[in-house]
N, C-alpha and C. Protein backbone atom coordinates (compact mmCIF):
# COMPACT_ATOMS: atom_id res chain seq x y z
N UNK A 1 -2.87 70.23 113.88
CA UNK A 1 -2.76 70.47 115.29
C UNK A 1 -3.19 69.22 116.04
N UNK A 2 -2.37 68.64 117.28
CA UNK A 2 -3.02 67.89 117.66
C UNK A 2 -3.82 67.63 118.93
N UNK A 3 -5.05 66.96 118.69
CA UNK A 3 -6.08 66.79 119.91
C UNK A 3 -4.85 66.71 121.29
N UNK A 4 -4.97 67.75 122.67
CA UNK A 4 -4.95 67.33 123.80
C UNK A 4 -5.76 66.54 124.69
N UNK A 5 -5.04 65.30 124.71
CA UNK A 5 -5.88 64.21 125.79
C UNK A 5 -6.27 65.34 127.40
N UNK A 6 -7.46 65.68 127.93
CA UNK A 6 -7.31 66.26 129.46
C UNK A 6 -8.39 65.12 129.48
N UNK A 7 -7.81 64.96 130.75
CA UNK A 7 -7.93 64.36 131.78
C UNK A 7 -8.60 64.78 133.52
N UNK A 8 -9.73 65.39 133.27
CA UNK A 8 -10.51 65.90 134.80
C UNK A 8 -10.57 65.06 135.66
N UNK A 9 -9.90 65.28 137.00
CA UNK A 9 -9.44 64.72 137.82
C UNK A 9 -10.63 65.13 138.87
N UNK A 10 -11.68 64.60 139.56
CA UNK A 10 -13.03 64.75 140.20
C UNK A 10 -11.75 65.57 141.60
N UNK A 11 -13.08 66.58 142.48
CA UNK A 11 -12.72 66.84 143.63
C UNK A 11 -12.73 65.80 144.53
N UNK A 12 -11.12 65.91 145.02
CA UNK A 12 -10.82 64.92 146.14
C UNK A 12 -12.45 65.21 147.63
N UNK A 13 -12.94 63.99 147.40
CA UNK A 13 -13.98 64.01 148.53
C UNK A 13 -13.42 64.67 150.31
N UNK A 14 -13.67 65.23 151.01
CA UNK A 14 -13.66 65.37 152.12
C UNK A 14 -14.11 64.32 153.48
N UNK A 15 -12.91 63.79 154.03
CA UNK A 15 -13.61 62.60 154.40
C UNK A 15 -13.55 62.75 156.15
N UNK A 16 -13.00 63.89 156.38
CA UNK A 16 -13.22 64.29 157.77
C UNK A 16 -11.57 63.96 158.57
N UNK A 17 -10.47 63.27 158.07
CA UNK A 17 -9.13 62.87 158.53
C UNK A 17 -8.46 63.78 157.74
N UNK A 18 -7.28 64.64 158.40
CA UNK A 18 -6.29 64.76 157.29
C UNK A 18 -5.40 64.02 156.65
N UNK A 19 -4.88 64.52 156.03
CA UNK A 19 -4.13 63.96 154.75
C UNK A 19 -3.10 62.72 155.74
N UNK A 20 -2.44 64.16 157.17
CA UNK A 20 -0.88 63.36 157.25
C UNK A 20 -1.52 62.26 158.46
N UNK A 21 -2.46 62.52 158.92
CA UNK A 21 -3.00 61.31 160.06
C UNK A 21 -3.15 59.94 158.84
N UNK A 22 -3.46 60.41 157.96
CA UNK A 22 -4.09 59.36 157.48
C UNK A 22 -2.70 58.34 156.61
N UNK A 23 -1.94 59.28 156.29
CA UNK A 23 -0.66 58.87 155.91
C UNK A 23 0.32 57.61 156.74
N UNK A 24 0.04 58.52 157.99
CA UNK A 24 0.57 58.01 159.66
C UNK A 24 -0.44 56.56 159.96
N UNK A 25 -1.24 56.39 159.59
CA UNK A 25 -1.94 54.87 159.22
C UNK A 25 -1.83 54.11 158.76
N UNK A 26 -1.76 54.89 157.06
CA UNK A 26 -1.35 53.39 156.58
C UNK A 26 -0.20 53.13 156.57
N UNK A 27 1.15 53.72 156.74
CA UNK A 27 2.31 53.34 156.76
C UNK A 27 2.57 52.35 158.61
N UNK A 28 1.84 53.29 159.46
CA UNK A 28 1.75 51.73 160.32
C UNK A 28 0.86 50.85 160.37
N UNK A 29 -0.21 50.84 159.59
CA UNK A 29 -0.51 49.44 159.14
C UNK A 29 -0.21 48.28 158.18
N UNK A 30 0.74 49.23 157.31
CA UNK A 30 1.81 48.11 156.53
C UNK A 30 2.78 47.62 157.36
N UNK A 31 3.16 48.46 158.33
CA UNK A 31 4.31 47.40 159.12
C UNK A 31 3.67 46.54 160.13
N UNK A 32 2.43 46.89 160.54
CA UNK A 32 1.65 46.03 161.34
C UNK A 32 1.31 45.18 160.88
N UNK A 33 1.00 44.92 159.22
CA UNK A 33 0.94 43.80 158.40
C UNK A 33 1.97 43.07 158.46
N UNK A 34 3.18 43.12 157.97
CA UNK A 34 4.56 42.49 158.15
C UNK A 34 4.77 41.42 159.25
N UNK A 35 4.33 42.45 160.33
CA UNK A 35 4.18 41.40 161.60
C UNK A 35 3.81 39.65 161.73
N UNK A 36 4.53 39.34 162.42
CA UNK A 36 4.92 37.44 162.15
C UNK A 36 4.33 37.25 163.15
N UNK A 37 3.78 36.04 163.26
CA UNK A 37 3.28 35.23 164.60
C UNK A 37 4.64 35.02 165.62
N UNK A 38 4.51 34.78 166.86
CA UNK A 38 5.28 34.85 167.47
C UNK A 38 6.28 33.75 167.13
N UNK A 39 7.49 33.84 167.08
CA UNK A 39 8.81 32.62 167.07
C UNK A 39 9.26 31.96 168.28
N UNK A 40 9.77 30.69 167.39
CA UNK A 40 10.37 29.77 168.83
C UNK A 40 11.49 31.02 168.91
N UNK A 41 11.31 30.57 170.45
CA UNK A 41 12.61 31.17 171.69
C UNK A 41 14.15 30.45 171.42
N UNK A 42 14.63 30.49 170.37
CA UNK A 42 15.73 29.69 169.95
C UNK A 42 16.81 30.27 170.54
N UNK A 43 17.57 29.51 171.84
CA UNK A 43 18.58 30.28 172.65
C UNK A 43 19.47 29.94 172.15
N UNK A 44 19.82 29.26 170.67
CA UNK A 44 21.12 28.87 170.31
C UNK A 44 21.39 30.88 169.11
N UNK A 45 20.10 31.55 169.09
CA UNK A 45 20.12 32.01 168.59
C UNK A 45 20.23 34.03 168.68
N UNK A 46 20.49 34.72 168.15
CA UNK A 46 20.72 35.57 168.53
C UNK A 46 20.81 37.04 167.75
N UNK A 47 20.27 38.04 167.94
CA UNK A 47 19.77 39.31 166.88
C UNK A 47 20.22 39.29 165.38
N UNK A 48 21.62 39.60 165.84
CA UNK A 48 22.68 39.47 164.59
C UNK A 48 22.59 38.26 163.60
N UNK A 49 22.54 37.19 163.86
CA UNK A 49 22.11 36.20 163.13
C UNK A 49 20.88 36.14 162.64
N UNK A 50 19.56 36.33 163.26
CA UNK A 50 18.64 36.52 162.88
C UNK A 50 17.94 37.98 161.99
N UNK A 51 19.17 38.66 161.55
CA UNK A 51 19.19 39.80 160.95
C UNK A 51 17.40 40.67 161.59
N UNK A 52 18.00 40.79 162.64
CA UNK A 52 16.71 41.71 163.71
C UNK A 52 15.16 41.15 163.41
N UNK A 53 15.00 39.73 162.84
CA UNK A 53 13.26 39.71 162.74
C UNK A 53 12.71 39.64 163.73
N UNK A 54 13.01 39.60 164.66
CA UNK A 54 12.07 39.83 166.06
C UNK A 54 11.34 41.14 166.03
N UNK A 55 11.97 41.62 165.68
CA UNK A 55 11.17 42.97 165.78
C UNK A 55 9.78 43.41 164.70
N UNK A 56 9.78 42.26 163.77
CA UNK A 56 8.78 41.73 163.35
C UNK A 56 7.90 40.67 164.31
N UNK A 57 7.97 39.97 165.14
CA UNK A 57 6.80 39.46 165.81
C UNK A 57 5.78 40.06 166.50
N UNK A 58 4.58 39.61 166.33
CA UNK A 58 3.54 40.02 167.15
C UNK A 58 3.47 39.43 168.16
N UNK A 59 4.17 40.61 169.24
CA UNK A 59 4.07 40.10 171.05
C UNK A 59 3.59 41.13 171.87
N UNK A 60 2.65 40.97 172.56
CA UNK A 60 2.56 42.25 173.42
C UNK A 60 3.73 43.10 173.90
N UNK A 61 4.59 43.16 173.84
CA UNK A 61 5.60 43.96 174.01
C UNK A 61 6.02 45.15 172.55
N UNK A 62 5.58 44.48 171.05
CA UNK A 62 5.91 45.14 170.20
C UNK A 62 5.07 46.28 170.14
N UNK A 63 5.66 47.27 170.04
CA UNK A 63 5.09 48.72 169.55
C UNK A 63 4.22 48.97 168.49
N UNK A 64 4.24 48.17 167.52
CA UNK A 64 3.82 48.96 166.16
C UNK A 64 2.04 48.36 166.35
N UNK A 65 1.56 47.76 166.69
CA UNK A 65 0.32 47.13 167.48
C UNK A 65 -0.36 48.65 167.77
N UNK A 66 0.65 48.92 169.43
CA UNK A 66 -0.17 49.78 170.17
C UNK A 66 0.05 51.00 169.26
N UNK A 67 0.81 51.25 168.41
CA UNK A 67 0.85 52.85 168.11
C UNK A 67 -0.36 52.67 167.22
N UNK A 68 -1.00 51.49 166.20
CA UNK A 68 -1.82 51.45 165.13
C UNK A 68 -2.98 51.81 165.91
N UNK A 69 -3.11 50.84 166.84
CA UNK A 69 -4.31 51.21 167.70
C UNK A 69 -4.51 52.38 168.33
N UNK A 70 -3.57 53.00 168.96
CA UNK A 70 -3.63 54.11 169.57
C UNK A 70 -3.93 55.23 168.49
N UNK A 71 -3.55 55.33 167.12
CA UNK A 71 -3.70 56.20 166.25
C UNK A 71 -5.42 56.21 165.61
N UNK A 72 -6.00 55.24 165.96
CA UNK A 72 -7.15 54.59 165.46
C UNK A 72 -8.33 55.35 166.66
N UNK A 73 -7.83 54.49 167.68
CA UNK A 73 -8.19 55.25 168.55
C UNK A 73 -8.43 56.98 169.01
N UNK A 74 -7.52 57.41 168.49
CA UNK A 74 -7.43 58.43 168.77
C UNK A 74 -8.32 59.36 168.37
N UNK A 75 -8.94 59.22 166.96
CA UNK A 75 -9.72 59.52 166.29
C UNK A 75 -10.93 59.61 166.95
N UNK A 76 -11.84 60.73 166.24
CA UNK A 76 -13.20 61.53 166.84
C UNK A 76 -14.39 59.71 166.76
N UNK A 77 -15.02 59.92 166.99
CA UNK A 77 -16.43 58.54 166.33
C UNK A 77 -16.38 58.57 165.01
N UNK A 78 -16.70 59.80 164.52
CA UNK A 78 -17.06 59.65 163.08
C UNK A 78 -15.79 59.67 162.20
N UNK A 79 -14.76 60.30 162.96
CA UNK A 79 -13.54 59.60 162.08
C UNK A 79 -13.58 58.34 161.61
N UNK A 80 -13.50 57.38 162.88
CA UNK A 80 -13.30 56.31 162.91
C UNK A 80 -14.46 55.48 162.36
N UNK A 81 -15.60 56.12 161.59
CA UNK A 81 -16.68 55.55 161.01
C UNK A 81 -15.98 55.61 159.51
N UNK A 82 -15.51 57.11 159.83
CA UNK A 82 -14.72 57.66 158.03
C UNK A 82 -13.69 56.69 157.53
N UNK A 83 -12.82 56.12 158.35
CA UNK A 83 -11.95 55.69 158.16
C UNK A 83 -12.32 53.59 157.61
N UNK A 84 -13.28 53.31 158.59
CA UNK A 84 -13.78 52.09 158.25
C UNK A 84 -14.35 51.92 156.69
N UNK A 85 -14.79 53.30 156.21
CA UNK A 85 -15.73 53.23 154.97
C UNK A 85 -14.95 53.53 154.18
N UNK A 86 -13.69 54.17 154.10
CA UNK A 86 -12.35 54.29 153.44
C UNK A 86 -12.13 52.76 153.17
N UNK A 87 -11.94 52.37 154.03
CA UNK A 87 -11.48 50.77 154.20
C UNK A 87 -12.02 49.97 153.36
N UNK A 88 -13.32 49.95 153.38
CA UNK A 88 -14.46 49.34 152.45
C UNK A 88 -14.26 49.77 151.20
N UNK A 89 -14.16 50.88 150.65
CA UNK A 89 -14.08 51.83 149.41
C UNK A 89 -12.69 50.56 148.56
N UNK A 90 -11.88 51.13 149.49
CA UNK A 90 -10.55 50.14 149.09
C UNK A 90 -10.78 48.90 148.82
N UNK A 91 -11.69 48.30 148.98
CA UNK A 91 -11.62 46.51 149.36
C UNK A 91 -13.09 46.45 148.02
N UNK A 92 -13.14 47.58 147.80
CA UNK A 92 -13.91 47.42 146.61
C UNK A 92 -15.66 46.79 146.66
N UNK A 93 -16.16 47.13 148.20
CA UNK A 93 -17.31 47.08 148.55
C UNK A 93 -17.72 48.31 148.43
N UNK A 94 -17.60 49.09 148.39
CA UNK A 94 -18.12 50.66 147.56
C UNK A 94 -17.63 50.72 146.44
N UNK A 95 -17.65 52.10 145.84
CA UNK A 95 -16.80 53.06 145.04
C UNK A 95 -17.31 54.65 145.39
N UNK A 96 -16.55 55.15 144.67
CA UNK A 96 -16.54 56.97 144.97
C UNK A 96 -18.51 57.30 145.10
N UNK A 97 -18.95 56.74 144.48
CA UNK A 97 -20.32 57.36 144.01
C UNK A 97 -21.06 56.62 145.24
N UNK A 98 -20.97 55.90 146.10
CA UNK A 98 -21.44 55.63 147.41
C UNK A 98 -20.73 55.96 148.77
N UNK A 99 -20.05 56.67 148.51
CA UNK A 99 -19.28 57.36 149.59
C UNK A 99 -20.51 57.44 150.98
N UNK A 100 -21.51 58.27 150.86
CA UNK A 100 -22.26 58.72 151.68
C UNK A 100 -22.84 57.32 152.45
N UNK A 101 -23.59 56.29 151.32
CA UNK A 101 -23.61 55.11 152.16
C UNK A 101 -22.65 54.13 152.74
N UNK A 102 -21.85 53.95 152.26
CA UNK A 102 -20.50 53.59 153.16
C UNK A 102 -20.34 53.95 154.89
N UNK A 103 -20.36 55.53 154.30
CA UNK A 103 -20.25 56.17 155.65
C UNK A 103 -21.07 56.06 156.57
N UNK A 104 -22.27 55.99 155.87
CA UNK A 104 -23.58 55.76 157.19
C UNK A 104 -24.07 54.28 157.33
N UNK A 105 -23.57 53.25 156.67
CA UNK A 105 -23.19 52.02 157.20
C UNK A 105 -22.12 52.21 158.35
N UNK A 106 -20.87 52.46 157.84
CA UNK A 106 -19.90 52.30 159.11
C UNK A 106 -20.34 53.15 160.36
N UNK A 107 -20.90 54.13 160.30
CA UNK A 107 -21.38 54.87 161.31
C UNK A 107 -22.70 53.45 161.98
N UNK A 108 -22.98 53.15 161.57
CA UNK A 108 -23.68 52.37 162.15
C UNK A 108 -23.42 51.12 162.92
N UNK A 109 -22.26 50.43 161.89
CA UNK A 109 -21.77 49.23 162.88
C UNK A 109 -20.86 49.82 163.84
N UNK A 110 -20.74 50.78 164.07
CA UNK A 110 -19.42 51.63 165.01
C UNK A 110 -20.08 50.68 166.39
N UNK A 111 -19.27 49.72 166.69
CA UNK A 111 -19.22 49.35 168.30
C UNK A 111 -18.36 49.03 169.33
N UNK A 112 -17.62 50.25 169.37
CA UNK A 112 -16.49 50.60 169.90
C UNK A 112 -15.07 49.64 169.85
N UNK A 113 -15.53 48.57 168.92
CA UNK A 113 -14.00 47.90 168.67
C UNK A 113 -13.38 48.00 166.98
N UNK A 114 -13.91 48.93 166.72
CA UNK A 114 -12.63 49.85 165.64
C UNK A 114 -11.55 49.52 164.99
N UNK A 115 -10.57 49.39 166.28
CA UNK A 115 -9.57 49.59 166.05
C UNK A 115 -9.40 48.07 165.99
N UNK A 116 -9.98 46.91 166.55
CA UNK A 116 -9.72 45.77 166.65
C UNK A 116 -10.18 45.17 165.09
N UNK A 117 -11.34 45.75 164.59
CA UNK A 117 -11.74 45.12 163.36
C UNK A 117 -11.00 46.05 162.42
N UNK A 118 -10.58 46.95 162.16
CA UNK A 118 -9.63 47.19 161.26
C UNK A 118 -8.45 46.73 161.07
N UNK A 119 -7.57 46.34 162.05
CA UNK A 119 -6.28 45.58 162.54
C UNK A 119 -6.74 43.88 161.79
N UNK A 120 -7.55 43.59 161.79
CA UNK A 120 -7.69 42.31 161.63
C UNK A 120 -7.84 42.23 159.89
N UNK A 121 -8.41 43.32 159.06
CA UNK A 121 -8.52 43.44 157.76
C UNK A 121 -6.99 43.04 157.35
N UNK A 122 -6.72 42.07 156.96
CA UNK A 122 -5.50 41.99 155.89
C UNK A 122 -4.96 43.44 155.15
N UNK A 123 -3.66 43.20 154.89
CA UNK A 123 -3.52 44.72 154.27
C UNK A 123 -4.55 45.88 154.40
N UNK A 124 -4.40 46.34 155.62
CA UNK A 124 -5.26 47.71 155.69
C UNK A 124 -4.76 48.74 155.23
N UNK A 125 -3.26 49.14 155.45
CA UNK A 125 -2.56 50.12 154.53
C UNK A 125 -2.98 49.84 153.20
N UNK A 126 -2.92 48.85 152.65
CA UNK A 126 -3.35 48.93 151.15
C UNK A 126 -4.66 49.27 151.01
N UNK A 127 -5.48 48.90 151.74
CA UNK A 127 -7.20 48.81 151.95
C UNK A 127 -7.27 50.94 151.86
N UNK A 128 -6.85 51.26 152.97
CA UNK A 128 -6.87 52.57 153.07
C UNK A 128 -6.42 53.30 151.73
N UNK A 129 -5.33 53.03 151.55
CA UNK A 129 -4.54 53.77 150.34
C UNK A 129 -5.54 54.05 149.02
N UNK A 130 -5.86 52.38 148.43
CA UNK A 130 -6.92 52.75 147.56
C UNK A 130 -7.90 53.09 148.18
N UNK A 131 -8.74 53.46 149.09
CA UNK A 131 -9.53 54.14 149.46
C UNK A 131 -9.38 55.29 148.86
N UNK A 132 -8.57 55.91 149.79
CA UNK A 132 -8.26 57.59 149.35
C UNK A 132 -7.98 57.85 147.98
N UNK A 133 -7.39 56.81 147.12
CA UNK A 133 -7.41 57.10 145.63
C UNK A 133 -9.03 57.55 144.82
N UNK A 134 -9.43 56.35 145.32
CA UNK A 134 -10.58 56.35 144.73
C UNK A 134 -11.71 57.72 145.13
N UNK A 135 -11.60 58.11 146.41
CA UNK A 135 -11.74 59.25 146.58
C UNK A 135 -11.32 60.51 146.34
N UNK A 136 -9.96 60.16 145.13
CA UNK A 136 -9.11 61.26 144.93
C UNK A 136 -8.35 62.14 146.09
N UNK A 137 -8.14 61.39 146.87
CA UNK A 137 -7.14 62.04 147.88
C UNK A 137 -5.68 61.74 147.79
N UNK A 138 -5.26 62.46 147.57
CA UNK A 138 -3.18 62.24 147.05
C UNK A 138 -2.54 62.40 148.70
N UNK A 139 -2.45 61.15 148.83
CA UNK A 139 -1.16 61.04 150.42
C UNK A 139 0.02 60.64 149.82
N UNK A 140 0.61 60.72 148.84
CA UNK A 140 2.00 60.66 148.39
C UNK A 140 3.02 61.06 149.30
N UNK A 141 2.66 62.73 148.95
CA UNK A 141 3.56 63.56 149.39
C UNK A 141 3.82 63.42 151.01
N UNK A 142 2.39 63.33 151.97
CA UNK A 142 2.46 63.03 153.40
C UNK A 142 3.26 61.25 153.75
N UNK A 143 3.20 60.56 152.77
CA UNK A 143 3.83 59.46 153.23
C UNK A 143 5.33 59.52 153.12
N UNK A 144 5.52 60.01 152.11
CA UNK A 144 6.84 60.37 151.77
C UNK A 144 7.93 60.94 153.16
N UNK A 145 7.28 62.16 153.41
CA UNK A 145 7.56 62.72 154.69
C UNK A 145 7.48 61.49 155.76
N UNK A 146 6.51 61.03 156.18
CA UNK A 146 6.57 59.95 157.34
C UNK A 146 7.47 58.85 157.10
N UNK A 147 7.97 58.59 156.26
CA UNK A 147 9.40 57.88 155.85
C UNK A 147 10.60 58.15 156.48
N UNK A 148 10.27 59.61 156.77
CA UNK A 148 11.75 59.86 157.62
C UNK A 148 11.79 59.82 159.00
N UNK A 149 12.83 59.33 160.27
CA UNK A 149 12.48 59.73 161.26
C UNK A 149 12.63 61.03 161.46
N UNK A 150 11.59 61.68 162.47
CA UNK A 150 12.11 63.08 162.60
C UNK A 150 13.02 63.73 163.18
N UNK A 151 13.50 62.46 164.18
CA UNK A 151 14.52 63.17 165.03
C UNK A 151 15.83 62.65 164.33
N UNK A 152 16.17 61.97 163.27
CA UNK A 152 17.14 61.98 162.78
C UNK A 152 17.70 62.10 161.77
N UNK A 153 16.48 62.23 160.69
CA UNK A 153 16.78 62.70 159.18
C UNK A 153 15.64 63.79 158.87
N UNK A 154 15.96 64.71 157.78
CA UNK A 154 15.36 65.52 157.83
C UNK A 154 14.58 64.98 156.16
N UNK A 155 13.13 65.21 155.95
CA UNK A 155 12.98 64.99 154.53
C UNK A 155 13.49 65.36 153.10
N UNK A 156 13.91 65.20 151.74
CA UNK A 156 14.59 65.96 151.12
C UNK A 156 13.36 66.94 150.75
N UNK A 157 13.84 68.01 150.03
CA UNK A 157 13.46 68.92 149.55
C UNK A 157 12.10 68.68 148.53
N UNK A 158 12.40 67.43 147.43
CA UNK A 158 11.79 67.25 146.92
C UNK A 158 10.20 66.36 147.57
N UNK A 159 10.33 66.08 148.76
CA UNK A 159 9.25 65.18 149.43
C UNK A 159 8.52 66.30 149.82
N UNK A 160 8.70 67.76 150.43
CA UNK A 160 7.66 68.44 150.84
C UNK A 160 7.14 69.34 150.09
N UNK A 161 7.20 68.91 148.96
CA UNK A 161 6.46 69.85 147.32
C UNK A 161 5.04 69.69 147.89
């Protein structure tokens, strides 16, 4: 007969965000990563040719900025303490078994620019993502879904398992 490998998978920690907010983060903070310094104004030049990268620059006019921030923002205090120590977890200045100090570090440097020092972390979608791994939190399925727009595709079947 042969030995079954199991594999105990620890309880996903409770970190005070849900799953799909948190989903809704890092997928706009990967495109907020993407984001290019601003480009020359090349008037010989024009969308179609430039296969749309403008819409990659970081200009006060681009959206994906204010929605990161605004989503950051939006969040309670201690979210946004939760979410910084997520951040940390990821970047491999914690792990799972300091969760609690993490949290009450970030609760501590909380001085109301948040959203400005998270934005500035290089890959924060990635930063976040392994966070929540390491905490055992599965956003698969919620990112999956935020992949689609809502008002024009609907998710398949298999994304809202």
């Amino acid at each position: 007969m042969a030995d079954t490998i199991r594999r105990d998978e620890p309880e996903p920690i409770d970190i005070g965000i849900s799953s799909e907010t948190l989903a809704f983060i890092i997928l706009h903070a990967r495109a907020f990563d993407m984001e290019t310094g601003e480009g020359s104004n090349d008037e010989g030049s024009n969308a179609s040719d430039d296969r749309m990268v403008d819409v990659l620059e970081d200009e006060p006019g681009n959206p994906m900025g204010a929605e990161l921030r605004g989503a950051i923002v939006a969040l309670a205090v201690d979210q946004r303490a939760a979410l910084v120590a997520l951040a940390w977890v990821g970047r491999g200045d914690f792990d799972r078994s300091q969760w609690r100090e993490a949290l009450e570090m970030a609760a501590n440097r909380a001085n109301g620019a948040t959203a400005r020092y998270l934005m500035g972390m290089p890959m924060l979608g990635d930063l976040i993502e392994q966070g929540a791994d390491e905490l055992g939190i599965d956003l698969l399925a919620e990112e999956q879904i935020g992949m689609h727009h809502p008002s024009t595709e609907d998710p398949s079947e298999d994304d809202r398992d």
